[in-house]
PDB file of N, CA and C in Angstrom:
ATOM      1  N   UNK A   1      97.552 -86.090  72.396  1.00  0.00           N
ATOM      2  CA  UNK A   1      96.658 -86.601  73.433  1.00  0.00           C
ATOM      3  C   UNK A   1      95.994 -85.452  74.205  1.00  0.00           C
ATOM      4  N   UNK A   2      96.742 -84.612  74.610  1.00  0.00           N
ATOM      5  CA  UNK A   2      96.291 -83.322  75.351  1.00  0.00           C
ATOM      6  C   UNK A   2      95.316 -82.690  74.345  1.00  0.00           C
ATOM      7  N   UNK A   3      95.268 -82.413  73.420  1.00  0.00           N
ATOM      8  CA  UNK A   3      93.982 -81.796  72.033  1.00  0.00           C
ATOM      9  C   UNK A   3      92.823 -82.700  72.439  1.00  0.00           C
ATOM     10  N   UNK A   4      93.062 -84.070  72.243  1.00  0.00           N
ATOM     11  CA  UNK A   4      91.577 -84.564  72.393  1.00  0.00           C
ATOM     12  C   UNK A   4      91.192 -84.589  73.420  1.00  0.00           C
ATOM     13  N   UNK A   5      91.610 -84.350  74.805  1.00  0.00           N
ATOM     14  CA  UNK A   5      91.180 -84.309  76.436  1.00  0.00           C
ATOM     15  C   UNK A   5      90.776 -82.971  76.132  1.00  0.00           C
ATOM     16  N   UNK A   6      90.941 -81.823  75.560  1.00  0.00           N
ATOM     17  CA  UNK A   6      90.957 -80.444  75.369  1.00  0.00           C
ATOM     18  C   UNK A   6      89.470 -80.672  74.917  1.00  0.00           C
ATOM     19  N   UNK A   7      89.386 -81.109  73.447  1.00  0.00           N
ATOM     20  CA  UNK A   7      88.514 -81.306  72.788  1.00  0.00           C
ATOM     21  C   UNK A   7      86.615 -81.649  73.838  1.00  0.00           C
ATOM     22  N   UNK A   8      87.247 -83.231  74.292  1.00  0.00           N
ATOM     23  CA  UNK A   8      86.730 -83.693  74.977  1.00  0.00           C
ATOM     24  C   UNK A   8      85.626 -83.367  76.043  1.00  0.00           C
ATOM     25  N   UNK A   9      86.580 -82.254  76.538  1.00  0.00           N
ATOM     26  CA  UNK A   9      85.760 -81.453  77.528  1.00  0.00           C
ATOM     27  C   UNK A   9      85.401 -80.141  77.475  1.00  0.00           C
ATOM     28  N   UNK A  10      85.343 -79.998  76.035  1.00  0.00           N
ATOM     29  CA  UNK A  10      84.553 -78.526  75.160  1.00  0.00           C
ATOM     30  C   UNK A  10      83.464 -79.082  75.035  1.00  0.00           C
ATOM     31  N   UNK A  11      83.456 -80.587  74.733  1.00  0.00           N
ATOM     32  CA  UNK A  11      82.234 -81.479  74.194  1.00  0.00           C
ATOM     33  C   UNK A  11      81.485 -81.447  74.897  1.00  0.00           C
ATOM     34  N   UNK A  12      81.430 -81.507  76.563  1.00  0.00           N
ATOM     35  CA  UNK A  12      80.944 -81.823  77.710  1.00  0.00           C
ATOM     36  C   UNK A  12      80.690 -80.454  78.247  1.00  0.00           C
ATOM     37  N   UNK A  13      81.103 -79.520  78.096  1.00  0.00           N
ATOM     38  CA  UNK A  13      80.764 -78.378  78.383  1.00  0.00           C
ATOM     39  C   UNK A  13      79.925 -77.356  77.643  1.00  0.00           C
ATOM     40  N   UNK A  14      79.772 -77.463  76.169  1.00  0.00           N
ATOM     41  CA  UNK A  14      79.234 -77.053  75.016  1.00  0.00           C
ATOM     42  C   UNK A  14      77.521 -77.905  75.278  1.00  0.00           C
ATOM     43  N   UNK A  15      77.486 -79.166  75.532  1.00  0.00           N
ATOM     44  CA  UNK A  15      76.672 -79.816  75.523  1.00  0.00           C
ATOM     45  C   UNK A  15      76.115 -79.579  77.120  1.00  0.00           C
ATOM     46  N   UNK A  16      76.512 -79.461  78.194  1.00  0.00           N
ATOM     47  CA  UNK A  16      76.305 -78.447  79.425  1.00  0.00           C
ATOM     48  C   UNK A  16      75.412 -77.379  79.317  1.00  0.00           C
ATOM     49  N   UNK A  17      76.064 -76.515  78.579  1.00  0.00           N
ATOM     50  CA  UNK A  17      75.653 -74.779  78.188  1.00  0.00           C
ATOM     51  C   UNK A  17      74.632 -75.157  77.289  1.00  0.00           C
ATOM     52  N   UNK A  18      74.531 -76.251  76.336  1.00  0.00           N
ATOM     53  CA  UNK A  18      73.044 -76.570  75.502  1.00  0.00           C
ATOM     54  C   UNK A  18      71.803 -76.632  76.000  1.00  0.00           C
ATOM     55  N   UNK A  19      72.128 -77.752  77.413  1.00  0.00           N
ATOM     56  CA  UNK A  19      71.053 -77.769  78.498  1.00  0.00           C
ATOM     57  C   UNK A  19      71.055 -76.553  79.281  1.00  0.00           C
ATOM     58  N   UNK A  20      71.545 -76.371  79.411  1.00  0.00           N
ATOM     59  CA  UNK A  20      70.987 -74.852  80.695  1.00  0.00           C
ATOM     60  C   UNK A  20      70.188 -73.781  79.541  1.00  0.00           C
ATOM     61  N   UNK A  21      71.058 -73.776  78.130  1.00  0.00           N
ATOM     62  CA  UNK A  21      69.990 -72.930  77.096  1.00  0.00           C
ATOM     63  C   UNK A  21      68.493 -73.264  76.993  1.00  0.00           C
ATOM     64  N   UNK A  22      68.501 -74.457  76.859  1.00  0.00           N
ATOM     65  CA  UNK A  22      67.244 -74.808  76.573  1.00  0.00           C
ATOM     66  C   UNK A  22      66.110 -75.480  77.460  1.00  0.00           C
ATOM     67  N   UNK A  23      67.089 -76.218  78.414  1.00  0.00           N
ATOM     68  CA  UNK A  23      65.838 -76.804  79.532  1.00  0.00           C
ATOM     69  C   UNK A  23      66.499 -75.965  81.077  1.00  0.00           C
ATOM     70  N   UNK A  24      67.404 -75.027  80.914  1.00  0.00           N
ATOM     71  CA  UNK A  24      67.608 -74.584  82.627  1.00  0.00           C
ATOM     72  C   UNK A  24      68.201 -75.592  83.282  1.00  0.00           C
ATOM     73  N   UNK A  25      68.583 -76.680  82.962  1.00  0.00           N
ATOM     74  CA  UNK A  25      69.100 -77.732  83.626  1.00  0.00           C
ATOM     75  C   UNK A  25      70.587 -77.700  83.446  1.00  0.00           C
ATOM     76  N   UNK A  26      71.237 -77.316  84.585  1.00  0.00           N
ATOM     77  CA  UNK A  26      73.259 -77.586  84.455  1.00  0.00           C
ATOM     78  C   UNK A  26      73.144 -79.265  84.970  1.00  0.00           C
ATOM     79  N   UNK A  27      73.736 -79.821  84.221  1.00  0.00           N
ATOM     80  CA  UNK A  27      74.204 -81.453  84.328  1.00  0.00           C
ATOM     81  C   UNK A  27      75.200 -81.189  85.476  1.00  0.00           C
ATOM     82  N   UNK A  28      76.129 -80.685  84.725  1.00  0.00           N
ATOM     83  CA  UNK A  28      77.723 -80.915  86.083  1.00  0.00           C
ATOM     84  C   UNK A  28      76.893 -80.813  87.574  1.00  0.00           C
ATOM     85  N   UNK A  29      76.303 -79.365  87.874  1.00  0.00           N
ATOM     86  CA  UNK A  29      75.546 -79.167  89.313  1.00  0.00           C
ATOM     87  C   UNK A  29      75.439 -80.393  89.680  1.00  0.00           C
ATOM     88  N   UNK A  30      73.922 -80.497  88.660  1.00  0.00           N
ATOM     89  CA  UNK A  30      73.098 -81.509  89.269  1.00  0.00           C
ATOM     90  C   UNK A  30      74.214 -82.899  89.468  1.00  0.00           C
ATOM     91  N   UNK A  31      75.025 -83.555  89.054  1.00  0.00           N
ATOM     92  CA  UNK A  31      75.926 -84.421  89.022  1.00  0.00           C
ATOM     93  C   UNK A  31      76.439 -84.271  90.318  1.00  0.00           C
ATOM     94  N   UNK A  32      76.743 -83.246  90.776  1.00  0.00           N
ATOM     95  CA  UNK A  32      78.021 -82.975  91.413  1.00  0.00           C
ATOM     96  C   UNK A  32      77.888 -81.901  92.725  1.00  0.00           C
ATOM     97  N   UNK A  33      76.550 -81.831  92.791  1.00  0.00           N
ATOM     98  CA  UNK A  33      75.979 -81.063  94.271  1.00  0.00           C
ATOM     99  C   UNK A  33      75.584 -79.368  94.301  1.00  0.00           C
ATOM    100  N   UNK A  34      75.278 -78.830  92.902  1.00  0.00           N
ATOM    101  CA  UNK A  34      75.700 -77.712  92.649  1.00  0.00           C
ATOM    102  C   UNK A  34      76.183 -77.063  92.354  1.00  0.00           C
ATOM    103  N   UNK A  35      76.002 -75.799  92.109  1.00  0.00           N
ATOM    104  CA  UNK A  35      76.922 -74.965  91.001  1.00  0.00           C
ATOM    105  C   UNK A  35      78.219 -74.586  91.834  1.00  0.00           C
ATOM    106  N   UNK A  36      78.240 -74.372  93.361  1.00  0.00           N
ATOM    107  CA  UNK A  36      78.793 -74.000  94.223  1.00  0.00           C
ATOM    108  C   UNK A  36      80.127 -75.405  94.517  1.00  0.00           C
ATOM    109  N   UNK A  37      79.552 -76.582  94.587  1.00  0.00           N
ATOM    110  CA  UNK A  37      80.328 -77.686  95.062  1.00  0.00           C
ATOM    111  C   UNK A  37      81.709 -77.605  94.265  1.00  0.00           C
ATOM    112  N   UNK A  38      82.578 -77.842  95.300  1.00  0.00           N
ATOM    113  CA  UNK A  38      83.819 -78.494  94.586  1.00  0.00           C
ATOM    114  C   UNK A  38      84.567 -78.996  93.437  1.00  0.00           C
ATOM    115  N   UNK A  39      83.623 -79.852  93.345  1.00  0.00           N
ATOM    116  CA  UNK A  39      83.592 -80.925  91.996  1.00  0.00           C
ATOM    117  C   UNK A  39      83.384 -80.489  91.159  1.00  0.00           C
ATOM    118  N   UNK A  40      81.963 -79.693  90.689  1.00  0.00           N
ATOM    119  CA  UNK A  40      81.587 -79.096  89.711  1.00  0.00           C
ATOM    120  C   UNK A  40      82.143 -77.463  89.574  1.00  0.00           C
ATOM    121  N   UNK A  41      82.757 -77.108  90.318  1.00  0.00           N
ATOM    122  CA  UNK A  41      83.686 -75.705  89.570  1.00  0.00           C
ATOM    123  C   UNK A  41      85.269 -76.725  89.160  1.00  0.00           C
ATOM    124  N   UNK A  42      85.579 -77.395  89.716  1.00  0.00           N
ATOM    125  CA  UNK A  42      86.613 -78.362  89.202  1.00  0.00           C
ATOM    126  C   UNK A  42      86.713 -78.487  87.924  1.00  0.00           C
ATOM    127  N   UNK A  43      85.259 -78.876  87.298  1.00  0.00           N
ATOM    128  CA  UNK A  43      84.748 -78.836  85.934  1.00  0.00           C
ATOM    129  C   UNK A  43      84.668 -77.844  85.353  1.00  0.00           C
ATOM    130  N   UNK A  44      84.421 -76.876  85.818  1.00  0.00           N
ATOM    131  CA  UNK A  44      84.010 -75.507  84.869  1.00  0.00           C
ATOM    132  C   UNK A  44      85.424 -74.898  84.490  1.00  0.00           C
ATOM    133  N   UNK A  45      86.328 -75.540  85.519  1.00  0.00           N
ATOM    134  CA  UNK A  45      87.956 -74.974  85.731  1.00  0.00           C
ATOM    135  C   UNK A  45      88.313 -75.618  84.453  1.00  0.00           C
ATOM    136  N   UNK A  46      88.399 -77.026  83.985  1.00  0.00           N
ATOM    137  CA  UNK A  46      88.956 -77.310  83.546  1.00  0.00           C
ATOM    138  C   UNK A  46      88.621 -77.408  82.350  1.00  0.00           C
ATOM    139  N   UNK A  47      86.960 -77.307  82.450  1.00  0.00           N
ATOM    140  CA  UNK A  47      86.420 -76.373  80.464  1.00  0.00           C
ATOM    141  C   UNK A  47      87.067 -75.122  79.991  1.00  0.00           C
ATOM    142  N   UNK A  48      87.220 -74.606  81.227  1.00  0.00           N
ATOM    143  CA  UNK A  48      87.784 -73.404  80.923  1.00  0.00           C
ATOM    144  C   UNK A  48      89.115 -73.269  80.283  1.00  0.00           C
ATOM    145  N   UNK A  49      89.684 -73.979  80.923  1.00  0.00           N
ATOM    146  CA  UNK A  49      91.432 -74.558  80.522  1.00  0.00           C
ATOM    147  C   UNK A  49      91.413 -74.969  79.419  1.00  0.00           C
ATOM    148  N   UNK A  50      90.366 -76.029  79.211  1.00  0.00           N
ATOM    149  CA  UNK A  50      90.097 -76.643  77.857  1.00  0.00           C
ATOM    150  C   UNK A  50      89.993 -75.522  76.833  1.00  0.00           C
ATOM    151  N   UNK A  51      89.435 -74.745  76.560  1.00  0.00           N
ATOM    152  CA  UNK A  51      88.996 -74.056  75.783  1.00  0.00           C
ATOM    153  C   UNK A  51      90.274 -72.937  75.461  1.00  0.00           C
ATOM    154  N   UNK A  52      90.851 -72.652  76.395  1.00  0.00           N
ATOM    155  CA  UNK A  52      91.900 -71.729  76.417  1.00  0.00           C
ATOM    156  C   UNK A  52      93.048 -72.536  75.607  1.00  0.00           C
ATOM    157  N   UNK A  53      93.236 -73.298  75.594  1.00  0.00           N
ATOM    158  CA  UNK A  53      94.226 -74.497  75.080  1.00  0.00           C
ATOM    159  C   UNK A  53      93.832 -74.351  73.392  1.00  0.00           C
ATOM    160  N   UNK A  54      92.642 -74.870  73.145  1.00  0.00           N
ATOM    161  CA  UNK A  54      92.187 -74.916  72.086  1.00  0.00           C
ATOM    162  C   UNK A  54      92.016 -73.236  71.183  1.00  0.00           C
ATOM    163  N   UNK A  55      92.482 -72.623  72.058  1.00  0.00           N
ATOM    164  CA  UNK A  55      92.767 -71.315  71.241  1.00  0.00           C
ATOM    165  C   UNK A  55      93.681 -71.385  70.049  1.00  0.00           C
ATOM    166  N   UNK A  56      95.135 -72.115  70.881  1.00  0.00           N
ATOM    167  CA  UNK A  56      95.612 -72.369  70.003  1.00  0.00           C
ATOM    168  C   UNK A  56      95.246 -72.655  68.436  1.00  0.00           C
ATOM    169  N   UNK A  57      94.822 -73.672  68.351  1.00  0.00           N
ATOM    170  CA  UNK A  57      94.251 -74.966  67.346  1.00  0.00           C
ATOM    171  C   UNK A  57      94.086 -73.811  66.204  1.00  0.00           C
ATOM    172  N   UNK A  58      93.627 -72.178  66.431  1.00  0.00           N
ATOM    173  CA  UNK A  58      93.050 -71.173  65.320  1.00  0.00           C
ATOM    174  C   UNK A  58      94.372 -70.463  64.936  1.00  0.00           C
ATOM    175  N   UNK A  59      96.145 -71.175  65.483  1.00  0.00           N
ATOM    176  CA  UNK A  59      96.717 -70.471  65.200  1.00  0.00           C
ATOM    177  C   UNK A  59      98.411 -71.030  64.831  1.00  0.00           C
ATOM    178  N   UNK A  60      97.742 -72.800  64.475  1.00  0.00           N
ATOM    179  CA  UNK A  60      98.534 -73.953  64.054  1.00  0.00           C
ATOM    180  C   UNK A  60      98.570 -74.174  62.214  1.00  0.00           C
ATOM    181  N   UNK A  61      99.718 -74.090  61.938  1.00  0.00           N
ATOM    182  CA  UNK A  61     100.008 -74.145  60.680  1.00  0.00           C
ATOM    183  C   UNK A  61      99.253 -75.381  59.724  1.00  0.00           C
ATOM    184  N   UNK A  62      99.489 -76.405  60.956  1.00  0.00           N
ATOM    185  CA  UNK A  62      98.876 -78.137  60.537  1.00  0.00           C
ATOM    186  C   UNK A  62      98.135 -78.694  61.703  1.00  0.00           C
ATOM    187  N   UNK A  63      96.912 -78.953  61.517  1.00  0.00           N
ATOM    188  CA  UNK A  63      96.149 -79.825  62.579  1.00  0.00           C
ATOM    189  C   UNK A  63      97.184 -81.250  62.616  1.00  0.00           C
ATOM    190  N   UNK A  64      96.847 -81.657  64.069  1.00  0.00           N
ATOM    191  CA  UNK A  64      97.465 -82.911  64.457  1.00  0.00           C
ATOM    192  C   UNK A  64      97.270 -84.194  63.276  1.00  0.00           C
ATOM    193  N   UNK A  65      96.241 -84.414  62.518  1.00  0.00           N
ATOM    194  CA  UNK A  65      95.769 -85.259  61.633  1.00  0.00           C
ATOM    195  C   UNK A  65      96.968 -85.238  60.734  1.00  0.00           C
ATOM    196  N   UNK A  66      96.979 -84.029  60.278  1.00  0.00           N
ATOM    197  CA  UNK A  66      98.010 -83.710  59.345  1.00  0.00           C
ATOM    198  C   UNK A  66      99.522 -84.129  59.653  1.00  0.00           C
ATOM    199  N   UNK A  67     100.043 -83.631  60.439  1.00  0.00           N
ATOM    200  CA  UNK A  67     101.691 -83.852  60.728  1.00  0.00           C
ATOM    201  C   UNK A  67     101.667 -85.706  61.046  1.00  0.00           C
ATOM    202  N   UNK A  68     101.154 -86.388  61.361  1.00  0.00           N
ATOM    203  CA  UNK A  68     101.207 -87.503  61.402  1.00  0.00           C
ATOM    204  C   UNK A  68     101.521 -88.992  60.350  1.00  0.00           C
ATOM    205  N   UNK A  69     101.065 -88.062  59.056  1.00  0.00           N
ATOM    206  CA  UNK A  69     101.053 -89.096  58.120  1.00  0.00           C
ATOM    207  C   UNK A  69     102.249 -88.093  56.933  1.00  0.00           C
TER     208      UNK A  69
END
């Protein structure tokens, strides 16, 4: 469960960093009062976490798919 919340919010953050590449537009900010607000470093905290987590994933013998069946 924790992989796909991981996942999840690589998705949302990857797709974040797409818009600011291409149209200058941060979603979370604008969502959430700015790059500065609360809320939205909350988010950046926890992409960040996300992503750090998912380090792992490059250093697992068997993806989750796998050990299951």
């Amino acid at each position: 469960m924790l992989d796909k919340i991981a996942l999840t919010l690589l998705v949302i953050g990857g797709l974040n960093w797409g818009l600011v590449g291409i149209f200058s537009f941060d979603l979370v900010a604008w969502l959430f009062g700015g790059t500065g607000a609360i809320l939205s470093r909350v988010v950046y905290v926890l992409v960040a976490l996300s992503a750090i987590w998912c380090i792992t994933f490059l250093f697992r013998e068997h993806s989750p798919a796998e050990s299951r069946g």
